[in-house]
C-alpha atoms as a PDB file:
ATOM      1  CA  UNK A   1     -33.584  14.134  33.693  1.00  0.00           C
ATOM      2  CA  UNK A   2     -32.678  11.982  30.249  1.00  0.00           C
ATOM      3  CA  UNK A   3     -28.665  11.139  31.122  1.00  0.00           C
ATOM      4  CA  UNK A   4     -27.024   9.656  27.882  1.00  0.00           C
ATOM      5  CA  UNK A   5     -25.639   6.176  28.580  1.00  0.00           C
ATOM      6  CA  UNK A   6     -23.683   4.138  26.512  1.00  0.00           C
ATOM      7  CA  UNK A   7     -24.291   0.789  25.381  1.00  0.00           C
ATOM      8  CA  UNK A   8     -28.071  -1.015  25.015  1.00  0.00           C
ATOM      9  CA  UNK A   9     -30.040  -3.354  26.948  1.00  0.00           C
ATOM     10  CA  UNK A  10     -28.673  -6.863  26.916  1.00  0.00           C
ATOM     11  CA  UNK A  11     -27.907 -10.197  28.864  1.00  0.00           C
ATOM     12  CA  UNK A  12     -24.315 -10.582  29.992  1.00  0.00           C
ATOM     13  CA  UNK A  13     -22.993 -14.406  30.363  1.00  0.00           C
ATOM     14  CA  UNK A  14     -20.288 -14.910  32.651  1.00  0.00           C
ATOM     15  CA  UNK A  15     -17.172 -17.297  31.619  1.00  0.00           C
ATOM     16  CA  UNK A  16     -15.740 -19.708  33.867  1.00  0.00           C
ATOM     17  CA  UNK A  17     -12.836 -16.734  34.100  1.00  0.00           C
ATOM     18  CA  UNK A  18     -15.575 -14.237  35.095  1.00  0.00           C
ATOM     19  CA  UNK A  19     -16.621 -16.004  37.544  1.00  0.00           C
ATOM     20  CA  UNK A  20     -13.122 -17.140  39.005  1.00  0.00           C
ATOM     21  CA  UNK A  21     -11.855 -13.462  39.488  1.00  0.00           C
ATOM     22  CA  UNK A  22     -15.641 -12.470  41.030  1.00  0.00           C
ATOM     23  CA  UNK A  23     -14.782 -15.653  43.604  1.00  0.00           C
ATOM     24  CA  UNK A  24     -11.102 -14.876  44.555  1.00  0.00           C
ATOM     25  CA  UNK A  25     -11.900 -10.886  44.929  1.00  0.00           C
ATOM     26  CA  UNK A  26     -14.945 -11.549  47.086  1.00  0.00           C
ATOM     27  CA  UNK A  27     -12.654 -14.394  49.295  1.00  0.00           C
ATOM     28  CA  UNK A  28     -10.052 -11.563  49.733  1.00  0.00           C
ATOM     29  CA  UNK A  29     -12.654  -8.908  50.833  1.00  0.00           C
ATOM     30  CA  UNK A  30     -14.006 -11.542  53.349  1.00  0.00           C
ATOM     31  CA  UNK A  31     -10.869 -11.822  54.995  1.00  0.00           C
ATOM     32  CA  UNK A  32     -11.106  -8.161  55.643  1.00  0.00           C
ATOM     33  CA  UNK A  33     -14.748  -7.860  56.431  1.00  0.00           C
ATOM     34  CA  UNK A  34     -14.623 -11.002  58.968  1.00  0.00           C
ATOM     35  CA  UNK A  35     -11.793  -8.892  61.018  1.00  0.00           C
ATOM     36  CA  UNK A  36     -13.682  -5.775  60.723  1.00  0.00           C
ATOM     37  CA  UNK A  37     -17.183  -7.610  61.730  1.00  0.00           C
ATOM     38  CA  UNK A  38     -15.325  -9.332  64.603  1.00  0.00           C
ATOM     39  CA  UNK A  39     -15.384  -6.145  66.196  1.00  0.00           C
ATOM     40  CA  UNK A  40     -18.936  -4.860  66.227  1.00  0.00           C
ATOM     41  CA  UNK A  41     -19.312  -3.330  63.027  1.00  0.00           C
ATOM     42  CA  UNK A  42     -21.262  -4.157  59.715  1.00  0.00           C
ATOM     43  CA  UNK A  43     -18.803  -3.145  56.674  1.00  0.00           C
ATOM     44  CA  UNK A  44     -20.567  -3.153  53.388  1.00  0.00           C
ATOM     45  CA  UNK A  45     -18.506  -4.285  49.655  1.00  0.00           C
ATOM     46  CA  UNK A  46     -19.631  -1.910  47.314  1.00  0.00           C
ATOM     47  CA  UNK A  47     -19.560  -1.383  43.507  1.00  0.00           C
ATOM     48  CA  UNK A  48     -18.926  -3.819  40.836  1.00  0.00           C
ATOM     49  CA  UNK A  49     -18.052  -7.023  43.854  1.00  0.00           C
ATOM     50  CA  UNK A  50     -21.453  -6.300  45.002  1.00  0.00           C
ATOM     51  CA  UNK A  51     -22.983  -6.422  41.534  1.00  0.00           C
ATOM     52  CA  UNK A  52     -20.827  -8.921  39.774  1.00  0.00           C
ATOM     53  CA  UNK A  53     -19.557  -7.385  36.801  1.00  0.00           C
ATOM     54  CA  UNK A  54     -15.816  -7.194  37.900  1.00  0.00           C
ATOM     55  CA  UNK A  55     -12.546  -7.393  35.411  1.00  0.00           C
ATOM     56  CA  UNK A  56      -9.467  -8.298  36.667  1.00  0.00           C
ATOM     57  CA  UNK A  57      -8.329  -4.849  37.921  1.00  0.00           C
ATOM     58  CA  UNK A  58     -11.163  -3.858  39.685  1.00  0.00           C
ATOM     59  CA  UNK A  59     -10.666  -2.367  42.912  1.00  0.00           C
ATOM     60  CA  UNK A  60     -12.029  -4.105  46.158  1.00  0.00           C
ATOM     61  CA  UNK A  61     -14.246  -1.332  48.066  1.00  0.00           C
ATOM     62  CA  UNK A  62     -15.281  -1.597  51.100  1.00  0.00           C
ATOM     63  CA  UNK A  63     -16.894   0.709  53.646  1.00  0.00           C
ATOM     64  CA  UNK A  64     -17.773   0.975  57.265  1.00  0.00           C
ATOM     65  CA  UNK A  65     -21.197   2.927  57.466  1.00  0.00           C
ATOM     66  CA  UNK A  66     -20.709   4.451  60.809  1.00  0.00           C
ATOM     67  CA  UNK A  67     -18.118   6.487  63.025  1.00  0.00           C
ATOM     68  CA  UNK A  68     -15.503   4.572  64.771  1.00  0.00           C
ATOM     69  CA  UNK A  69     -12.169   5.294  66.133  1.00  0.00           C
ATOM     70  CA  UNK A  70      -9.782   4.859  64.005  1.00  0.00           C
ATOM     71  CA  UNK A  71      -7.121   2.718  65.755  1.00  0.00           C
ATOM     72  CA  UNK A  72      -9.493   0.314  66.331  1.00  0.00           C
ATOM     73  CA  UNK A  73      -9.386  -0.563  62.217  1.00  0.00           C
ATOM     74  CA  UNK A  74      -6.188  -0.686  62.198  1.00  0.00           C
ATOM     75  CA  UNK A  75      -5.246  -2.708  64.932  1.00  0.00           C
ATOM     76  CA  UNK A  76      -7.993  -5.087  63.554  1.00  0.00           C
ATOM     77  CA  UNK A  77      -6.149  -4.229  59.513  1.00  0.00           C
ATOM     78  CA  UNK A  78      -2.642  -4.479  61.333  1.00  0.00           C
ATOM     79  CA  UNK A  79      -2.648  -7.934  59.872  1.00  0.00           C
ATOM     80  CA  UNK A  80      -3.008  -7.114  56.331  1.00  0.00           C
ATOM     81  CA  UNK A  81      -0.090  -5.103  54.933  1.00  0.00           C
ATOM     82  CA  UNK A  82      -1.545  -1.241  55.093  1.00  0.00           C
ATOM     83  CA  UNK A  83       0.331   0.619  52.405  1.00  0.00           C
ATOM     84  CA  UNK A  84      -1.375   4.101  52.794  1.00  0.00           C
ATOM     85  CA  UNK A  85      -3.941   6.494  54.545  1.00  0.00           C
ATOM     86  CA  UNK A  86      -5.490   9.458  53.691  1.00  0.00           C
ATOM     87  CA  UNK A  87      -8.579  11.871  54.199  1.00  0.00           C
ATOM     88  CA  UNK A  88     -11.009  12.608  51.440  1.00  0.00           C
ATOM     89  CA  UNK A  89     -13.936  14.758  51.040  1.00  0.00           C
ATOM     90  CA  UNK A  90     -15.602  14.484  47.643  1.00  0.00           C
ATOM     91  CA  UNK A  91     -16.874  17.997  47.264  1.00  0.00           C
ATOM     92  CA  UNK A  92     -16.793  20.848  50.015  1.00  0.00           C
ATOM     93  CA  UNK A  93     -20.573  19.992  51.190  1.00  0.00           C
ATOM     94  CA  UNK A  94     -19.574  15.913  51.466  1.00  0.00           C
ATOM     95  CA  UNK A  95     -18.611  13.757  54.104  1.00  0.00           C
ATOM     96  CA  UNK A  96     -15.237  13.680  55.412  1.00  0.00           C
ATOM     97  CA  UNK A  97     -14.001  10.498  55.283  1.00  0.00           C
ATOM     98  CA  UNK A  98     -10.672   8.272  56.300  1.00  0.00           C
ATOM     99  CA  UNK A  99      -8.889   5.834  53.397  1.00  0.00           C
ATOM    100  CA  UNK A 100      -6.852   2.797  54.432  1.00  0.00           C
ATOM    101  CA  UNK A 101      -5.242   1.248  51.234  1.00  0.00           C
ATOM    102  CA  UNK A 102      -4.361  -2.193  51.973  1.00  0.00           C
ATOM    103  CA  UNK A 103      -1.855  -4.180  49.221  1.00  0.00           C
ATOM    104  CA  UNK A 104      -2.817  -0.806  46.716  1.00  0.00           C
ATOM    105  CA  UNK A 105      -6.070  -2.714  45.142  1.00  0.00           C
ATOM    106  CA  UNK A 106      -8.352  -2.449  49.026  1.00  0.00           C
ATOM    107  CA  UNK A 107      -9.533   0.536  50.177  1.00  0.00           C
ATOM    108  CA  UNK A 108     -11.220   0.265  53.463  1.00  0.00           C
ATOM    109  CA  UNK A 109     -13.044   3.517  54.383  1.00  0.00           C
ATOM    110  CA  UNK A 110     -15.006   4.929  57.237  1.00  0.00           C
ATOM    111  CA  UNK A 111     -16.790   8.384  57.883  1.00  0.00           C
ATOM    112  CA  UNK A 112     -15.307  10.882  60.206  1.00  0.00           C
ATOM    113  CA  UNK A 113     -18.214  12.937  60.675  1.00  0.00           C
ATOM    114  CA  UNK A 114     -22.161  11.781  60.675  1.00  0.00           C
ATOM    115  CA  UNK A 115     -22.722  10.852  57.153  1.00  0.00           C
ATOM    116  CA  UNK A 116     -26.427  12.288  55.600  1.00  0.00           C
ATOM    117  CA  UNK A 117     -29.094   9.805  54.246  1.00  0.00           C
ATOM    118  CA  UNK A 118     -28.163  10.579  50.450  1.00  0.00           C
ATOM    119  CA  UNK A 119     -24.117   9.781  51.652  1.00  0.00           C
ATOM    120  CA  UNK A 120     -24.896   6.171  52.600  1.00  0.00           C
ATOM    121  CA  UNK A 121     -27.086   6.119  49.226  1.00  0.00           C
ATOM    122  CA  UNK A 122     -24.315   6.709  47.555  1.00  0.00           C
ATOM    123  CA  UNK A 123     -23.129   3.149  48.376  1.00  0.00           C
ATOM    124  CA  UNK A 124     -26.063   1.747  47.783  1.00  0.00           C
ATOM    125  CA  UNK A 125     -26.537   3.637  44.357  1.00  0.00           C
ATOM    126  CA  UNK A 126     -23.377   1.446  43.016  1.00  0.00           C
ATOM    127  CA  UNK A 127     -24.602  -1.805  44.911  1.00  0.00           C
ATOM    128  CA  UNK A 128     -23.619  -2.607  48.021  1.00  0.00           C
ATOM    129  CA  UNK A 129     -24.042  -5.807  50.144  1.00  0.00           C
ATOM    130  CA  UNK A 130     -23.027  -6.449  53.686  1.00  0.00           C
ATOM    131  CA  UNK A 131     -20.638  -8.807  55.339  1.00  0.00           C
ATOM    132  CA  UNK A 132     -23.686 -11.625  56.117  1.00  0.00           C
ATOM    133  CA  UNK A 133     -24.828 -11.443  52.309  1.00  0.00           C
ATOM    134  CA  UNK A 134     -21.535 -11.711  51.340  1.00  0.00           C
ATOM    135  CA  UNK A 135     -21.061 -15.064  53.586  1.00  0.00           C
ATOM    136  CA  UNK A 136     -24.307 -15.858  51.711  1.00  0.00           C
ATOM    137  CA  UNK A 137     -22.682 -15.194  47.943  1.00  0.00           C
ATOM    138  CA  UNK A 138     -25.531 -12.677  47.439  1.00  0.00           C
ATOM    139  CA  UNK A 139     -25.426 -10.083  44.654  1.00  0.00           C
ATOM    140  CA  UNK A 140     -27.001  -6.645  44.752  1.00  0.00           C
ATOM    141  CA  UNK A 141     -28.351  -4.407  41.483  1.00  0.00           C
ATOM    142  CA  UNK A 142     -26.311  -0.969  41.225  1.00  0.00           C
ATOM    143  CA  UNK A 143     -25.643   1.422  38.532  1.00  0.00           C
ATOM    144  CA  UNK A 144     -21.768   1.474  36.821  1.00  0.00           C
ATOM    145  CA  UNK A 145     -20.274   4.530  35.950  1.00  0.00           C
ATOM    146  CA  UNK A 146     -21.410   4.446  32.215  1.00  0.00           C
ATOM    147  CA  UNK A 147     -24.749   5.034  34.040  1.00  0.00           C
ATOM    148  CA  UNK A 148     -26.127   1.690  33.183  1.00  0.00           C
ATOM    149  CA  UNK A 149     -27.816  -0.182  36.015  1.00  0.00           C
ATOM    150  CA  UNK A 150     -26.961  -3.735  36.567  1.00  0.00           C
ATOM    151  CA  UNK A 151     -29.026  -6.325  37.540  1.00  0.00           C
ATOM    152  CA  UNK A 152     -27.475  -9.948  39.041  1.00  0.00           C
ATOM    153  CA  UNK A 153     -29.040 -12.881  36.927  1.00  0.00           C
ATOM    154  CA  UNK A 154     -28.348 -16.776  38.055  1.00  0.00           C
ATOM    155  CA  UNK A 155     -26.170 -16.360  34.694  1.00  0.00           C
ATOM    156  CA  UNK A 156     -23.992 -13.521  34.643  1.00  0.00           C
ATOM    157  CA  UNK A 157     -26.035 -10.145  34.935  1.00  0.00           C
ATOM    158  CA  UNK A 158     -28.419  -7.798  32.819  1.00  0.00           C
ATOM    159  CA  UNK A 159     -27.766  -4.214  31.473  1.00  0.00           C
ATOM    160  CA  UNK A 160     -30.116  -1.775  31.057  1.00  0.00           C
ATOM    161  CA  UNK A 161     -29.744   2.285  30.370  1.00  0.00           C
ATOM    162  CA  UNK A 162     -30.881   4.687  32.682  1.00  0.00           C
ATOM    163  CA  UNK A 163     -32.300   6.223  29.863  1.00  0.00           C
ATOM    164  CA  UNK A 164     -34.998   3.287  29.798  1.00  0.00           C
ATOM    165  CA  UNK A 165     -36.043   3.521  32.749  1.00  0.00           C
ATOM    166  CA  UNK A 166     -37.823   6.243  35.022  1.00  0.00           C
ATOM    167  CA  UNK A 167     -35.784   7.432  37.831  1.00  0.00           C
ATOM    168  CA  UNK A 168     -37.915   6.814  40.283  1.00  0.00           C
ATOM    169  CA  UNK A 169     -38.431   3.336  39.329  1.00  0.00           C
ATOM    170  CA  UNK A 170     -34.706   3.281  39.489  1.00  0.00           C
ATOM    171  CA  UNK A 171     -34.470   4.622  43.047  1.00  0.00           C
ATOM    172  CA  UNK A 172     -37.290   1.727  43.725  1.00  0.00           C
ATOM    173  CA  UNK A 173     -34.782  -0.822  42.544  1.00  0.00           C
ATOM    174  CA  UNK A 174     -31.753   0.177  44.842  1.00  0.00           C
ATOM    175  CA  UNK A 175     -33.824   1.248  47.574  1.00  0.00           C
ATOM    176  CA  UNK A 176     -32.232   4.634  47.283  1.00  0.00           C
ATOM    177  CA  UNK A 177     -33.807   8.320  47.546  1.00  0.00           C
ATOM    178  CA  UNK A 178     -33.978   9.750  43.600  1.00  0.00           C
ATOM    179  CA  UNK A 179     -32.014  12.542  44.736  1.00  0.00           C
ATOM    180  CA  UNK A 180     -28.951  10.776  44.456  1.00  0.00           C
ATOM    181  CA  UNK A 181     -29.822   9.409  41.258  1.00  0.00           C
ATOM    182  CA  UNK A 182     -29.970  12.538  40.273  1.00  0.00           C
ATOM    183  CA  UNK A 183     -27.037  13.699  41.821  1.00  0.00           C
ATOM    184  CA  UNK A 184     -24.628  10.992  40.321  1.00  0.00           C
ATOM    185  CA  UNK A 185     -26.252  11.309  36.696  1.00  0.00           C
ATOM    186  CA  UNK A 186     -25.036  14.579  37.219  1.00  0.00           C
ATOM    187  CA  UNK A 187     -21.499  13.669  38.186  1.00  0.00           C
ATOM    188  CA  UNK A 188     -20.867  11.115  35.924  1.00  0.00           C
ATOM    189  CA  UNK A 189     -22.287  12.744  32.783  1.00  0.00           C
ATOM    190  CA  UNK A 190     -19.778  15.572  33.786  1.00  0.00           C
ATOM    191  CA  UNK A 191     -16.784  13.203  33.883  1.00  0.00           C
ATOM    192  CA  UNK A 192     -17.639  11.913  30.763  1.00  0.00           C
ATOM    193  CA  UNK A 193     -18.026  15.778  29.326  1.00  0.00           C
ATOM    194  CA  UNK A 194     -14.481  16.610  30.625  1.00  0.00           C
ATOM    195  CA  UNK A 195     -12.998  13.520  31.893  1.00  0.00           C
ATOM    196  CA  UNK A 196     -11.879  12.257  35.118  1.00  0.00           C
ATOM    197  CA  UNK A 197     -12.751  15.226  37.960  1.00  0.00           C
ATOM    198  CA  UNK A 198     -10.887  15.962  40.915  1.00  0.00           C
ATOM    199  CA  UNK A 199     -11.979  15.836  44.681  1.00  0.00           C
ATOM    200  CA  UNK A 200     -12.067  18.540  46.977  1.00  0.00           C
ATOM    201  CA  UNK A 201      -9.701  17.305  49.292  1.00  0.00           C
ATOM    202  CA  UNK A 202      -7.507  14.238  49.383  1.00  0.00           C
ATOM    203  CA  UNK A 203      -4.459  14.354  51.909  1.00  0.00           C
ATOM    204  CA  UNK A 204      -2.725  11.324  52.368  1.00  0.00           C
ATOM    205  CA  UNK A 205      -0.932  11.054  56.163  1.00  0.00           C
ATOM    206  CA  UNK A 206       1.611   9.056  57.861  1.00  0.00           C
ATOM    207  CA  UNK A 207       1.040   5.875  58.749  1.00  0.00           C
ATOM    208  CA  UNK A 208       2.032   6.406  62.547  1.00  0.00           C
ATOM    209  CA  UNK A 209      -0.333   9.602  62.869  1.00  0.00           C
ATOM    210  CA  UNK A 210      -3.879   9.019  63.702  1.00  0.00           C
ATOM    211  CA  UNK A 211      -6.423  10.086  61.471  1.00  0.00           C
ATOM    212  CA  UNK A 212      -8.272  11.955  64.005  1.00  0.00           C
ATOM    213  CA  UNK A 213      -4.948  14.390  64.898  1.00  0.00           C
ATOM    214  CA  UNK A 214      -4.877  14.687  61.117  1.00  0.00           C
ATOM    215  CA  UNK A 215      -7.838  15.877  60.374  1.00  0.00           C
ATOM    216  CA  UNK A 216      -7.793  17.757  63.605  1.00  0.00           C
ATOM    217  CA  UNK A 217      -4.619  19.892  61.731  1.00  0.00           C
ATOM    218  CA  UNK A 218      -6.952  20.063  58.238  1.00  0.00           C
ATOM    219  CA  UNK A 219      -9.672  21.528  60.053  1.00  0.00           C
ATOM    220  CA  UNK A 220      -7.398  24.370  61.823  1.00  0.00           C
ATOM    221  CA  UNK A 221      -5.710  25.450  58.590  1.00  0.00           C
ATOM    222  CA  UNK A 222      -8.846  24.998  56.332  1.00  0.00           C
ATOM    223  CA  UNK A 223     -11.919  27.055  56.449  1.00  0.00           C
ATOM    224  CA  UNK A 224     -14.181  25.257  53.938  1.00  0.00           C
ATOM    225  CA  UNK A 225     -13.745  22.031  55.807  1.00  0.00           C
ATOM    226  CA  UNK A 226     -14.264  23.573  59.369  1.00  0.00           C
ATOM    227  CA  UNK A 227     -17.259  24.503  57.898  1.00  0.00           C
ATOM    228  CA  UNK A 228     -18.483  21.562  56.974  1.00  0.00           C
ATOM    229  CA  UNK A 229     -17.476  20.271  60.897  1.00  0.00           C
ATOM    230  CA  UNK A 230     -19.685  23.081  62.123  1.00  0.00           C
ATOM    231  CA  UNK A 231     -22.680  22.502  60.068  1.00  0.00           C
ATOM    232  CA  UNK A 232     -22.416  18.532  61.599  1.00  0.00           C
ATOM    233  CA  UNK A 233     -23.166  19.969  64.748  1.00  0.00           C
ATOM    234  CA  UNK A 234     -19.906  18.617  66.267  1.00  0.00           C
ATOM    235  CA  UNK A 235     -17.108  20.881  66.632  1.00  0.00           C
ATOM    236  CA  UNK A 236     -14.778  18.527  68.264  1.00  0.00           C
ATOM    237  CA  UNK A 237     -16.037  15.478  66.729  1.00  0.00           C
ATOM    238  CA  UNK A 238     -12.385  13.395  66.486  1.00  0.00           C
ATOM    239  CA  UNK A 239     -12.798  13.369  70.040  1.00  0.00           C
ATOM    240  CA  UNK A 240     -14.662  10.330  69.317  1.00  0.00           C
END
């Protein structure tokens, strides 16, 4: 597979400004990751905090890599002002996941269902580095969505096109299966074909209902996702 990308190969320097915003986004996502590492879990800060490249209205992602109940994240979030939830599932055959948005620019999420090995790739695919390299100020290579993969430099960061590189060299680089390469060259050429795409299933839910009881409801009215709850092998699985 030969994905078009935009742009060319080149060495990005980072401003003074560049590297202020990278600093206060990744201080504000430590607050969040210290409460959620307190206790027991390893979250991960994914996409362009991991890699560097952020602007001033990127997002701060974060994501909890294993099943947990939910009221224990937000009793440990209860600090920080929690302005929505919701359940997601990218595509009828994804995981089935739980949103907390916290001030509108965090989202703190968490599977709700086991996730596959190409799931947590997915993460990974983007860059991704955990709570302890983030104490560390590490930076971790991932590929944007104009399907260029960025690598952290002492400077500011490097760009190269997917289209220079083999995919499995690629996959080598994140320490990701190719299969999700694949898979997200894929997706993101077909946003760029027809622009943004929608998701299978996003359903936001009160703030004082769990979402275990939520998705509990999804699953009874929804066929497509109970099928996806059957095929994880656990038919009651909120009953965490």
């Amino acid at each position: 597979m030969r994905p078009a990308t935009y742009g060319v190969k080149r060495a990005v320097k980072y401003s003074e400004k560049d590297w202020k915003i990278l600093r206060e986004k990744r201080e504000k996502a430590k607050k969040i990751m210290e409460k959620i590492y307190e206790i027991g879990l390893d979250p991960i800060l994914y996409g362009s905090l991991a890699r560097g490249d952020v602007k001033e209205d990127s997002d701060i992602d974060i994501f909890i890599p294993e099943r947990v109940p939910s009221y224990k994240l937000e009793l440990v979030l209860d600090c920080f002002k929690i302005a929505s939830k919701r359940i997601v599932q990218a595509t009828p055959n994804y995981a089935i996941k739980g949103e907390i948005i916290i001030n509108d620019d965090v989202t703190v999420s968490f599977p709700l269902v086991k996730m596959k090995r190409r799931e947590i790739d997915f993460y990974k695919f983007g860059g991704a580095v955990n709570y302890n390299e983030l104490l560390l100020d590490k930076r971790r290579p991932g590929v944007d969505k104009r399907l260029m993969l960025i690598i952290p430099t002492q400077y500011g960061h490097e760009e190269i096109p997917l289209t220079d590189l083999q995919l499995s060299e690629v996959a080598k680089i994140l320490d990701v299966c190719v299969e999700i390469i694949e898979e997200r060259v894929r997706v993101l050429e077909r946003r760029r074909e027809i622009g943004r795409t929608g998701i299978f299933l996003c359903k936001e839910i009160p703030l004082d209902k769990t979402f275990e009881d939520a998705l509990s409801e999804i699953v009874s009215r929804n066929p497509i996702v109970r099928r996806r709850i059957i095929g994880n092998g656990k038919s009651r699985f909120w009953k965490i």
